[in-house]
PDB file of N, CA and C in Angstrom:
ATOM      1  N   UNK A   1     -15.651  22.223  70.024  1.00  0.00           N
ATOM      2  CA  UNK A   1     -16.964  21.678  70.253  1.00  0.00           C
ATOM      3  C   UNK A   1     -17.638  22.491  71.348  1.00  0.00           C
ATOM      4  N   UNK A   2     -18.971  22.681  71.285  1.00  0.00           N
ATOM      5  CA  UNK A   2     -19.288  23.086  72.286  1.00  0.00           C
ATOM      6  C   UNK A   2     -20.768  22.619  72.481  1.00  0.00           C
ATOM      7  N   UNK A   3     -21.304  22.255  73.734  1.00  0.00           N
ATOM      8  CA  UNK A   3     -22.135  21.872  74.001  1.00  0.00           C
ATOM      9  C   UNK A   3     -23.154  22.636  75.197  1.00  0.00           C
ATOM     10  N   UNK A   4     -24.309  22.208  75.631  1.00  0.00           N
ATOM     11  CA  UNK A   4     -25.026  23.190  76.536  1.00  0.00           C
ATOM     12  C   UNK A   4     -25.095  22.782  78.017  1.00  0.00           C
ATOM     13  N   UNK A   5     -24.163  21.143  77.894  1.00  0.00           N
ATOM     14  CA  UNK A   5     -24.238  20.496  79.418  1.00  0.00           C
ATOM     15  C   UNK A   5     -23.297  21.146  80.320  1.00  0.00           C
ATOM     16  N   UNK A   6     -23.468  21.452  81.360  1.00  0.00           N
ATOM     17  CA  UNK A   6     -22.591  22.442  82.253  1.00  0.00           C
ATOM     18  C   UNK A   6     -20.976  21.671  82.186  1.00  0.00           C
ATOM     19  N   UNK A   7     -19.714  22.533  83.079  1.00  0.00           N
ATOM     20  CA  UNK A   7     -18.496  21.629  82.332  1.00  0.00           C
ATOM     21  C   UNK A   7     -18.253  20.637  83.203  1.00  0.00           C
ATOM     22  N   UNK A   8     -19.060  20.163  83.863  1.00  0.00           N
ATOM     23  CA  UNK A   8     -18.448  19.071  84.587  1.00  0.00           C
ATOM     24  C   UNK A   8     -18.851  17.590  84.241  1.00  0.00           C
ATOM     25  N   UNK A   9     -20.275  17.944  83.188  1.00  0.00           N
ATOM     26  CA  UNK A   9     -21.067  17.077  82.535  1.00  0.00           C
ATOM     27  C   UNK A   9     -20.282  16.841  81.269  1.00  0.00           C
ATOM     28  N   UNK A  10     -19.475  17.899  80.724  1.00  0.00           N
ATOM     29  CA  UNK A  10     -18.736  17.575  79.500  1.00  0.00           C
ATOM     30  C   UNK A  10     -17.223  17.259  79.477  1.00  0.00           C
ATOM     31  N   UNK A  11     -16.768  17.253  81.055  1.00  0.00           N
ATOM     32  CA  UNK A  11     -15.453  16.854  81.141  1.00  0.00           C
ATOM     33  C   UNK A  11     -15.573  15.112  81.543  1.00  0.00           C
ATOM     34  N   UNK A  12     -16.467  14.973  82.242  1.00  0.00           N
ATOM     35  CA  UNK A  12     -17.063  13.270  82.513  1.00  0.00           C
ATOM     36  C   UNK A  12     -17.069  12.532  80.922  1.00  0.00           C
ATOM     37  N   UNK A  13     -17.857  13.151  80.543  1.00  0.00           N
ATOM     38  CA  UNK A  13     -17.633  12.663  78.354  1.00  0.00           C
ATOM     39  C   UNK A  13     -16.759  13.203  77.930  1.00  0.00           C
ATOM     40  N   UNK A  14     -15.765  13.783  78.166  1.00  0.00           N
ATOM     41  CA  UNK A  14     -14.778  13.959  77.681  1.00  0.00           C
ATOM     42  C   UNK A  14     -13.711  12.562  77.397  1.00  0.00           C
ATOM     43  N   UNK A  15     -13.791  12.883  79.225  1.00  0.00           N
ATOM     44  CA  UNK A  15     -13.257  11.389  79.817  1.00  0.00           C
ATOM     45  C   UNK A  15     -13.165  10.031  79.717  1.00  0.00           C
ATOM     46  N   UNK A  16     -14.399   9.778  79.298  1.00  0.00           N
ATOM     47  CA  UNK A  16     -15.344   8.242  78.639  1.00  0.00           C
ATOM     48  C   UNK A  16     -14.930   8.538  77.500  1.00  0.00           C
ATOM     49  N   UNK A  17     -14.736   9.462  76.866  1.00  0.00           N
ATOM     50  CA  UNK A  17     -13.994   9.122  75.513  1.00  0.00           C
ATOM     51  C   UNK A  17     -12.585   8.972  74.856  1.00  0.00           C
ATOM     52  N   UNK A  18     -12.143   9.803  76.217  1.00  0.00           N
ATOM     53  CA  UNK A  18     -10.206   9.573  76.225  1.00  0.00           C
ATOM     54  C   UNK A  18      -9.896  10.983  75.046  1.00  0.00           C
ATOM     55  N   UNK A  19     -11.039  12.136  75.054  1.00  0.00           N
ATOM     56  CA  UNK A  19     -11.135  12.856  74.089  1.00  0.00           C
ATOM     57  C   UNK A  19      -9.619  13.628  74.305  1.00  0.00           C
ATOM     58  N   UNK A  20      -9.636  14.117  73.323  1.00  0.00           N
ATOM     59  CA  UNK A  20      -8.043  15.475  73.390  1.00  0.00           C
ATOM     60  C   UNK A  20      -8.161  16.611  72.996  1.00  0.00           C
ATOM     61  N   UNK A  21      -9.810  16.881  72.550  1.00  0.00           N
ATOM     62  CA  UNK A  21     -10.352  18.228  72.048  1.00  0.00           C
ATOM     63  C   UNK A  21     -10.697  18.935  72.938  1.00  0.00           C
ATOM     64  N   UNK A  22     -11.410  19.867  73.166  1.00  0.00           N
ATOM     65  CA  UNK A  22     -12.095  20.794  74.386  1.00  0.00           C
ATOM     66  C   UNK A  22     -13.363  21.242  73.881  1.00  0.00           C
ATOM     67  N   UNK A  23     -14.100  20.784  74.827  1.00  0.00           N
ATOM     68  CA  UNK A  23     -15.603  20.939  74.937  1.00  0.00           C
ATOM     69  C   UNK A  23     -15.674  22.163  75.835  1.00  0.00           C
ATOM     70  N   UNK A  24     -16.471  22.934  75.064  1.00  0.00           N
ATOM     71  CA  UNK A  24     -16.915  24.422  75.645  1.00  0.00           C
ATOM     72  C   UNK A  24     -18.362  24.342  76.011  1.00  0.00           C
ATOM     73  N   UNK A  25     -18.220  24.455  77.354  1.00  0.00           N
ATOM     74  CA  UNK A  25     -19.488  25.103  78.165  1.00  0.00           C
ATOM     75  C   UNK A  25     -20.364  25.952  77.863  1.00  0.00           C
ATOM     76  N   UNK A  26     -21.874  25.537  77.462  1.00  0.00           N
ATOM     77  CA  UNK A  26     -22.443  27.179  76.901  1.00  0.00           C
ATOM     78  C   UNK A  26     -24.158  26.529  77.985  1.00  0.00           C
ATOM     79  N   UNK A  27     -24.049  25.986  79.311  1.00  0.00           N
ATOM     80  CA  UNK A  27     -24.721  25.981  79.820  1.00  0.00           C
ATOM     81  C   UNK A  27     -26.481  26.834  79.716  1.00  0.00           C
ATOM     82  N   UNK A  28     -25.929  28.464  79.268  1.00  0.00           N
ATOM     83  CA  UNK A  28     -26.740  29.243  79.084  1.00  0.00           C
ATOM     84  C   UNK A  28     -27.544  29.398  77.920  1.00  0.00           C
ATOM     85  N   UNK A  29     -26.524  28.805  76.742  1.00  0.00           N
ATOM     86  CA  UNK A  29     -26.793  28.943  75.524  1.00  0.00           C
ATOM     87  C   UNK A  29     -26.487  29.864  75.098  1.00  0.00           C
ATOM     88  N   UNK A  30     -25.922  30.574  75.318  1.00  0.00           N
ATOM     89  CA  UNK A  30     -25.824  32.228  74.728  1.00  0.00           C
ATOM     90  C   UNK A  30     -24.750  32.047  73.612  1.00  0.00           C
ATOM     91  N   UNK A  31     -24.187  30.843  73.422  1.00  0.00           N
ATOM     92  CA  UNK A  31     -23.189  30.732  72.060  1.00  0.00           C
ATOM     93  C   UNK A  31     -23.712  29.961  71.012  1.00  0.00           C
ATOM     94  N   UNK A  32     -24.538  29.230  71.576  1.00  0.00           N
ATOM     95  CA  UNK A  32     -25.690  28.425  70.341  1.00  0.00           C
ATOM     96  C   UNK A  32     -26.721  29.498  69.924  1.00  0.00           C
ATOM     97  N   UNK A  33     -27.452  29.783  70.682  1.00  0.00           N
ATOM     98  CA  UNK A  33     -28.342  31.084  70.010  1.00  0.00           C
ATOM     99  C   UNK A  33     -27.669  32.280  69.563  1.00  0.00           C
ATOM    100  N   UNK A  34     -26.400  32.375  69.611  1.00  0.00           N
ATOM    101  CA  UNK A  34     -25.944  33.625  68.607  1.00  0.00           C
ATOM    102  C   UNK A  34     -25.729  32.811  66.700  1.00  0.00           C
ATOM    103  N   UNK A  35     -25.812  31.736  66.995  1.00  0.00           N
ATOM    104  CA  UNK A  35     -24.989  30.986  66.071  1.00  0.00           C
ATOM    105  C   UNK A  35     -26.072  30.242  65.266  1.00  0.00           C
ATOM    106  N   UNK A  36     -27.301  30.361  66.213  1.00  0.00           N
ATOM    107  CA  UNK A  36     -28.876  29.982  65.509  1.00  0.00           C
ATOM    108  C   UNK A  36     -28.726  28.538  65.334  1.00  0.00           C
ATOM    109  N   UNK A  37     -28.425  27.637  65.992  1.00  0.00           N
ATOM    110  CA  UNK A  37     -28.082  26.552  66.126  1.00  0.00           C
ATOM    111  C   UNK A  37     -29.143  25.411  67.394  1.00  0.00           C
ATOM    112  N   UNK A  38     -29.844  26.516  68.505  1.00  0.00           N
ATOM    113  CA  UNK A  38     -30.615  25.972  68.944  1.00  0.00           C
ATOM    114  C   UNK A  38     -32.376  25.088  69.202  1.00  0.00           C
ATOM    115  N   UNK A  39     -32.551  24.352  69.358  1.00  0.00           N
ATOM    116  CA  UNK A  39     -33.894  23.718  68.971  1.00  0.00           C
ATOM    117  C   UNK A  39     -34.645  23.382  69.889  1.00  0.00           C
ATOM    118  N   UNK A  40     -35.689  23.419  69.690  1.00  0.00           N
ATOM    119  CA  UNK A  40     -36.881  23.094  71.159  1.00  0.00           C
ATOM    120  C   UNK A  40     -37.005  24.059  72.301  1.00  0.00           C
ATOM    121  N   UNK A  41     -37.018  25.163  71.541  1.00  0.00           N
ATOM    122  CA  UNK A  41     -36.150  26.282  73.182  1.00  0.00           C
ATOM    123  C   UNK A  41     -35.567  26.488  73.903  1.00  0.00           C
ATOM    124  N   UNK A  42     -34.306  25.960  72.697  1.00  0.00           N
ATOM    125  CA  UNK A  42     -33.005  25.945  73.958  1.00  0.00           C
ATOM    126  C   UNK A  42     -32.500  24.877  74.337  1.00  0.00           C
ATOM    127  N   UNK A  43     -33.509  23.968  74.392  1.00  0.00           N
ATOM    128  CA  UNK A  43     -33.419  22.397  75.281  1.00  0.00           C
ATOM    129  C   UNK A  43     -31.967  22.165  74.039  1.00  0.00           C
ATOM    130  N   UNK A  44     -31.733  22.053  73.148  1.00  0.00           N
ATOM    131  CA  UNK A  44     -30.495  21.486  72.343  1.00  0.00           C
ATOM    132  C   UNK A  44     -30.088  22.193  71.187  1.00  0.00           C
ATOM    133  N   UNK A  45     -29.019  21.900  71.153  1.00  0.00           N
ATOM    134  CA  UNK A  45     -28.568  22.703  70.091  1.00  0.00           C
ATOM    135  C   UNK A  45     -28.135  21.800  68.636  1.00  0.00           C
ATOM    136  N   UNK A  46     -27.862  21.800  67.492  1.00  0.00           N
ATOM    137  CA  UNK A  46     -27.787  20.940  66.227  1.00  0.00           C
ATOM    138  C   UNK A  46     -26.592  20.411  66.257  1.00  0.00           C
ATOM    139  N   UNK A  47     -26.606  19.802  65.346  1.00  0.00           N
ATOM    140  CA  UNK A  47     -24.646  19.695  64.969  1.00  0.00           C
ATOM    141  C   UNK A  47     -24.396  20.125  64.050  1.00  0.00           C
ATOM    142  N   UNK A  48     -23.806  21.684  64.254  1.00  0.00           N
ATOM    143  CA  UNK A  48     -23.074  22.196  62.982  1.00  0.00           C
ATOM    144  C   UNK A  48     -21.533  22.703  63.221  1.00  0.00           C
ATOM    145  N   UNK A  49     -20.814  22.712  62.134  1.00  0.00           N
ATOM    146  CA  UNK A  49     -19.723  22.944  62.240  1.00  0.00           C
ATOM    147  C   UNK A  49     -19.544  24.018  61.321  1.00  0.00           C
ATOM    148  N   UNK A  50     -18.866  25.158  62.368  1.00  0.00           N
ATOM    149  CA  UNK A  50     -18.310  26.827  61.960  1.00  0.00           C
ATOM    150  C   UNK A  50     -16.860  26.818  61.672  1.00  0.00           C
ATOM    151  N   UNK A  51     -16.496  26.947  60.613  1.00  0.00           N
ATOM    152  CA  UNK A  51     -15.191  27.101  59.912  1.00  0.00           C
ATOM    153  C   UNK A  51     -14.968  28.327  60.405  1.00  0.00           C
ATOM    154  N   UNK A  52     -14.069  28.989  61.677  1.00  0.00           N
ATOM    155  CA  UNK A  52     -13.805  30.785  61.905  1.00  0.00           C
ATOM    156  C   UNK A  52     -12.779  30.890  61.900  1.00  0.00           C
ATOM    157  N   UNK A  53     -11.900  32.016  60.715  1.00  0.00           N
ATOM    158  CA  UNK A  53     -10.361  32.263  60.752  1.00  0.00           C
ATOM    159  C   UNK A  53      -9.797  32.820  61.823  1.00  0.00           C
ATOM    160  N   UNK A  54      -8.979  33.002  61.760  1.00  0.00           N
ATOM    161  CA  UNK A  54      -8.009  34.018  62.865  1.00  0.00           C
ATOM    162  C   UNK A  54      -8.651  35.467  63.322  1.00  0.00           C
ATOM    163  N   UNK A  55      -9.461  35.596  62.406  1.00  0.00           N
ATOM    164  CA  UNK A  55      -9.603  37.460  62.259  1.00  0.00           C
ATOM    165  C   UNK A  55     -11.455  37.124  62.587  1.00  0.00           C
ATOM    166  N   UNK A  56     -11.729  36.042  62.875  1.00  0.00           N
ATOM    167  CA  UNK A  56     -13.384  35.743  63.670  1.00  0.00           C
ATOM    168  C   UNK A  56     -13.975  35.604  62.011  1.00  0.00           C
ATOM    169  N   UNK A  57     -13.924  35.384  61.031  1.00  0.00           N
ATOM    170  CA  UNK A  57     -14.572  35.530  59.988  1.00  0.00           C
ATOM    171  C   UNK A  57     -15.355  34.093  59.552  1.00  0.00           C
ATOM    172  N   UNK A  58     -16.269  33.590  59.408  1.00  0.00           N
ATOM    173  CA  UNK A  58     -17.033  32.756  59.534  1.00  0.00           C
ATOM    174  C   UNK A  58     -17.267  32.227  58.049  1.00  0.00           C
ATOM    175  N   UNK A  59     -16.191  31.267  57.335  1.00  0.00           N
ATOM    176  CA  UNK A  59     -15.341  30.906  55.861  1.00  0.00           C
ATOM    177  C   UNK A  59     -16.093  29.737  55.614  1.00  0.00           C
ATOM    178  N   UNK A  60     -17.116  28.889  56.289  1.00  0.00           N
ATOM    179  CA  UNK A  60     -17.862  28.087  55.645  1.00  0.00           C
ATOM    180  C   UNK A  60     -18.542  27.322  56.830  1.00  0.00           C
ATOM    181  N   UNK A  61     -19.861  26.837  56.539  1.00  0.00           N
ATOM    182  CA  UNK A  61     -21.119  26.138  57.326  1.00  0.00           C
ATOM    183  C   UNK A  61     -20.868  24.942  57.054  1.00  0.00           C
ATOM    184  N   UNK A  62     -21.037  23.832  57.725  1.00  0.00           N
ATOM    185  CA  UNK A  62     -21.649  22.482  57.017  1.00  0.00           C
ATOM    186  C   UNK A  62     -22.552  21.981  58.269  1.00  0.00           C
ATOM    187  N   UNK A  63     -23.818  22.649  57.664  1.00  0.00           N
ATOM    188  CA  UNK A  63     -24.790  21.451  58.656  1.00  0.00           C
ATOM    189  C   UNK A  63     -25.474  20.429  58.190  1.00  0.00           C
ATOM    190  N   UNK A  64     -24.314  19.405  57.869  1.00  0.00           N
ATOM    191  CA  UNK A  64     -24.550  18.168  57.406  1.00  0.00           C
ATOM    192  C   UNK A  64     -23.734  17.694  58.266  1.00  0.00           C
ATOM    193  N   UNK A  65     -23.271  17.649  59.472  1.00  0.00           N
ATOM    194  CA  UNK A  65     -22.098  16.817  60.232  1.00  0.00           C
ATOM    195  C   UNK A  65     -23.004  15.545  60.468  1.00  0.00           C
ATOM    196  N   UNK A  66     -21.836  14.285  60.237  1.00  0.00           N
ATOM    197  CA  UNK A  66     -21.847  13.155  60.400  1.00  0.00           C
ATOM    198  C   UNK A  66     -21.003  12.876  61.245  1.00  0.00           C
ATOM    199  N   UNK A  67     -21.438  12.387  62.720  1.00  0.00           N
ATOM    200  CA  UNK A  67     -20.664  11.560  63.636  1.00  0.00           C
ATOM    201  C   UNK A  67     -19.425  10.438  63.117  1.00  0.00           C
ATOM    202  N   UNK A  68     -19.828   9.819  62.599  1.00  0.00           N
ATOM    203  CA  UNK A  68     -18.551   8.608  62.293  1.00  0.00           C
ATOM    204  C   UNK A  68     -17.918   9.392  61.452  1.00  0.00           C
ATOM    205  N   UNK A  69     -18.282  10.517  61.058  1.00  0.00           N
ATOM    206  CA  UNK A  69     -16.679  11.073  59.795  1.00  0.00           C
ATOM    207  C   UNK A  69     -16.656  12.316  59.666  1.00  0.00           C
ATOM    208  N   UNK A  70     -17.237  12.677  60.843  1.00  0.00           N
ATOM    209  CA  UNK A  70     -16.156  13.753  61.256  1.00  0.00           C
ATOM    210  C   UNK A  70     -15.543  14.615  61.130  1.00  0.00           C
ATOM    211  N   UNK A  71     -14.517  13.530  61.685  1.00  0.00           N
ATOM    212  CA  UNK A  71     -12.946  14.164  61.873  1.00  0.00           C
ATOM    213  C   UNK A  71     -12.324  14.579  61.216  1.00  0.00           C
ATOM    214  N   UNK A  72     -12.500  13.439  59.798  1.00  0.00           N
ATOM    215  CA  UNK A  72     -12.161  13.544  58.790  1.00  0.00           C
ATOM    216  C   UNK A  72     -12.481  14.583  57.869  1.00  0.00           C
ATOM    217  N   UNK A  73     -14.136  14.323  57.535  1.00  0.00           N
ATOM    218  CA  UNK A  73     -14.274  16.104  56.653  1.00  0.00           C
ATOM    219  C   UNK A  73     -13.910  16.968  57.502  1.00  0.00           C
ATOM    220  N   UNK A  74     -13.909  17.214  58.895  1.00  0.00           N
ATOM    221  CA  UNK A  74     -13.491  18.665  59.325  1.00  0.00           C
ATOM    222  C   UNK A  74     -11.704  18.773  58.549  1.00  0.00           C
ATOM    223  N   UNK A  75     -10.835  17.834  58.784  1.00  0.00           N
ATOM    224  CA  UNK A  75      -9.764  18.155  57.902  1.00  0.00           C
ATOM    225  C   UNK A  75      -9.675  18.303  56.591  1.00  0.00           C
ATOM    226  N   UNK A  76     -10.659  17.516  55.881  1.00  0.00           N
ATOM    227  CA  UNK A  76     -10.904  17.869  55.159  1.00  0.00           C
ATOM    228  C   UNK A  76     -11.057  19.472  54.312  1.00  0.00           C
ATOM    229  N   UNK A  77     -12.066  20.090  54.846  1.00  0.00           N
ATOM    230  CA  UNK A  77     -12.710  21.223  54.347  1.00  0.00           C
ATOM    231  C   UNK A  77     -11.308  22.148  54.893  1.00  0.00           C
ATOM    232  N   UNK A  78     -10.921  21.886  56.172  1.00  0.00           N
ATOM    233  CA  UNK A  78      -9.967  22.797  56.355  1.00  0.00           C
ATOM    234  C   UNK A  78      -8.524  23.262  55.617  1.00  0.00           C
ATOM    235  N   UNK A  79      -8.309  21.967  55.005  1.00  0.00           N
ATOM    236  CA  UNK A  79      -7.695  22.040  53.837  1.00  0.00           C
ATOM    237  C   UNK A  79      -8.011  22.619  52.494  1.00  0.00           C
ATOM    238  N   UNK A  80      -9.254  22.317  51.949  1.00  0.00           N
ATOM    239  CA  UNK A  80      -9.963  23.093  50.894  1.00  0.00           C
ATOM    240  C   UNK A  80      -9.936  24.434  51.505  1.00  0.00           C
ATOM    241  N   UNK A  81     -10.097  25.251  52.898  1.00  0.00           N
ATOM    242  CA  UNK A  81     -10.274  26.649  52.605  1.00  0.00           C
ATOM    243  C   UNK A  81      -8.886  27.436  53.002  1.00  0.00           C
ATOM    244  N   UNK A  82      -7.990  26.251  52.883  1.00  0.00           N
ATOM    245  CA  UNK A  82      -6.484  26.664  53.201  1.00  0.00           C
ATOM    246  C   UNK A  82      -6.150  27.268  54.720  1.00  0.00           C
ATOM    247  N   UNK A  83      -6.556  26.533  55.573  1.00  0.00           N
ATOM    248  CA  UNK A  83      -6.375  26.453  56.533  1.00  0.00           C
ATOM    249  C   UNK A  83      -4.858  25.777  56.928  1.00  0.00           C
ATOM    250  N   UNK A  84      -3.788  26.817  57.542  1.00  0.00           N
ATOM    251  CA  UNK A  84      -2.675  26.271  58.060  1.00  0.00           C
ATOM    252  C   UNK A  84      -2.900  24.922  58.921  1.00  0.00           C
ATOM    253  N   UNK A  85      -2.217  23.755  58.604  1.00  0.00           N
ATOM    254  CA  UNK A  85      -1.908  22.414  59.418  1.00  0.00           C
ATOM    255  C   UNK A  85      -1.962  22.551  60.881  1.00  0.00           C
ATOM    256  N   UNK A  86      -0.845  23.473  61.002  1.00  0.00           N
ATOM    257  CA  UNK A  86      -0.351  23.943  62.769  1.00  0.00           C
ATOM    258  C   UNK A  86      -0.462  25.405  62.731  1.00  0.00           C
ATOM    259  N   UNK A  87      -0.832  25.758  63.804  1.00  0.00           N
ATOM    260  CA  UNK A  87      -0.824  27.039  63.980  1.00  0.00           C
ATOM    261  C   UNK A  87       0.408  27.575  64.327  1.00  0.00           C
ATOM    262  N   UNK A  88       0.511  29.151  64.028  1.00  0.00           N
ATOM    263  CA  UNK A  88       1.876  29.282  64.051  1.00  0.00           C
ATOM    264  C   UNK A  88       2.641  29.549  65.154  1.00  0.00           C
TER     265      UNK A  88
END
């Protein structure tokens, strides 16, 4: 995940959520605007989710993310593009 709130703003929501993922810092934006993901000038970025293999290759978009489910299609799809379970 990554978001544009600096990391101390995203380790506080991390926290409130009891999360176990890692929220990446892009304060600057410079990882949302490579990724064309930002809106209002910057002020925010969308919710999309980048499927990237091992080798940086960018294997499928879905900017249709839905909050309550997630979790789920992200395992989902990751399974459809044969994505290993555990890494090795």
């Amino acid at each position: 995940m990554v978001s544009l709130d600096d990391p101390d703003k995203n380790r506080a929501f991390a926290e409130s959520l009891d999360a176990r993922h890692v929220v990446l810092s892009d304060p600057e934006g410079d990882v949302a605007r490579a990724y064309g993901v930002t809106r209002l000038g910057g002020l925010y970025a969308r919710r999309v989710t980048f499927y990237v293999d091992a080798e940086g290759t960018v294997r499928a978009v879905d900017e249709d993310v839905r909050p309550e489910s997630a979790g789920s299609d992200m395992a989902r799809k990751l399974g459809e593009l044969g994505f290993p379970k555990k890494a090795p």
